[in-house]
Protein backbone atom coordinates (compact mmCIF):
# COMPACT_ATOMS: atom_id res chain seq x y z
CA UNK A 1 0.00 0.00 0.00
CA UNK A 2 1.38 3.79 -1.18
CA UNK A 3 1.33 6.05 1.53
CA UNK A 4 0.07 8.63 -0.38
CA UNK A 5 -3.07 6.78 -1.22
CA UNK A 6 -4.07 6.75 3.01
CA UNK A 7 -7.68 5.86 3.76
CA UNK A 8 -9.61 8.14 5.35
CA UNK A 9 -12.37 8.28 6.75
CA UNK A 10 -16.12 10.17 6.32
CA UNK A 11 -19.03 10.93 7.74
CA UNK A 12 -22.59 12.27 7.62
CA UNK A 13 -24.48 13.36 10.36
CA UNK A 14 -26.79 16.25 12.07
CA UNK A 15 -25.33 19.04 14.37
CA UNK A 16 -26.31 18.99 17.59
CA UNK A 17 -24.74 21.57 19.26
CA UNK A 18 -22.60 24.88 17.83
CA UNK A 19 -22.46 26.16 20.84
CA UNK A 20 -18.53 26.40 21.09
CA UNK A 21 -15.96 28.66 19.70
CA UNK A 22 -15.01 26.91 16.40
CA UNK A 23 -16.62 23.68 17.32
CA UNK A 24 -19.55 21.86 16.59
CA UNK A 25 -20.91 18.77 17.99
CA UNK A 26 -22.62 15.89 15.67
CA UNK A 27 -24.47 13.25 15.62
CA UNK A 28 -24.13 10.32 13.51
CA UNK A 29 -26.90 7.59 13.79
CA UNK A 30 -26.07 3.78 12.19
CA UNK A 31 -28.55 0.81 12.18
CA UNK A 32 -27.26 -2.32 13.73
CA UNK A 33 -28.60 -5.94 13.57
CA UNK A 34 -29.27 -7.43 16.56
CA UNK A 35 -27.46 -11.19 16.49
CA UNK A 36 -30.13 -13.90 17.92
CA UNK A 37 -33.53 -11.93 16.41
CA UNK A 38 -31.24 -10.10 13.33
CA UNK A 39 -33.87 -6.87 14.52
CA UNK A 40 -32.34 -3.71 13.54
CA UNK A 41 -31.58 -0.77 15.84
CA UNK A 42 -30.06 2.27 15.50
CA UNK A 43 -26.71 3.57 17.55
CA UNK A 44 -25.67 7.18 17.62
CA UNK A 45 -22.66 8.38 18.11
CA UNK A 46 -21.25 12.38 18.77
CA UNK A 47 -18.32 13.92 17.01
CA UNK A 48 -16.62 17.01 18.06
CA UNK A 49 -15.64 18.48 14.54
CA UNK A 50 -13.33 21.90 13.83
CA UNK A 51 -15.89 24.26 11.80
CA UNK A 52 -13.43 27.09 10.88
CA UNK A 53 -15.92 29.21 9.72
CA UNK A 54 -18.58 28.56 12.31
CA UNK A 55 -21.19 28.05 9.44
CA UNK A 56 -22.80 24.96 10.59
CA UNK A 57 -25.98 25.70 12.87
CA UNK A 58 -27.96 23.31 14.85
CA UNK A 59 -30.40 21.38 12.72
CA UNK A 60 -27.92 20.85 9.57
CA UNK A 61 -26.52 17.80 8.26
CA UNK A 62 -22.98 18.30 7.35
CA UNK A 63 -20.33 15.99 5.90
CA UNK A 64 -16.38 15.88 7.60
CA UNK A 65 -13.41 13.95 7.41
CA UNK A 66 -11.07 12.37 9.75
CA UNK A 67 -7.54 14.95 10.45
CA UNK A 68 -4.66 15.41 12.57
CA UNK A 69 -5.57 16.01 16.00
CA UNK A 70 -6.45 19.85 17.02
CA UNK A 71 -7.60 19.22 20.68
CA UNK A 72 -8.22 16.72 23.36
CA UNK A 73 -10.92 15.34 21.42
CA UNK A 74 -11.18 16.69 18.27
CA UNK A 75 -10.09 14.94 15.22
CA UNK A 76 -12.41 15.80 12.75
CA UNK A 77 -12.29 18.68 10.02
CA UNK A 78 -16.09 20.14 8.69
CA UNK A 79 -15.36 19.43 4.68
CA UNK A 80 -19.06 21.22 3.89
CA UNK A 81 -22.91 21.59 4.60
CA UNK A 82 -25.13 19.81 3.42
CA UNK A 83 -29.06 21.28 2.89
C-alpha cells in the first residue's frame, strides 16, 4: 500500500450543538442488527468536529473527514454543509 493513497475516513451526520468557539458537535446515527432476532436498531454516536468558519448551525446535516488532532478530542475537520 502507497502512503500517499491513506484511507480516510467520512461521515454524515446532524449538528447537535454549535455552541462552542469553532466547534460543533454531531451526531451520527447507524442501524445495527441485533445477532439472535437479526432486529435492527439504530446507535448514535457524537463527534466534536473543527468548523473554521462557524457556518454549521444546529439542525444541519454536514459531511467531515477524519484529520490530525487539534484538541483533546477533536479529530475531525467540517469538509461542507449539506441542505
Amino acid at each position: 500500500m502507497d502512503s500517499k493513497t491513506k484511507q480516510v475516513r467520512k461521515f454524515e451526520g446532524k449538528v447537535v450543538s454549535a455552541s462552542m468557539n469553532k466547534t460543533i458537535s454531531v451526531r451520527v446515527d447507524t442501524m445495527k442488527m441485533q445477532e439472535k432476532y437479526k432486529k435492527y436498531y439504530r446507535v448514535s454516536k457524537k463527534y466534536l468536529v473543527h468548523d473554521e468558519k462557524s457556518q454549521a448551525k444546529p439542525g444541519d446535516n454536514v459531511r467531515f473527514v477524519e484529520c490530525r488532532p487539534i484538541s483533546k478530542n477533536k479529530r475531525w475537520r467540517l469538509v461542507e454543509v449539506v441542505k
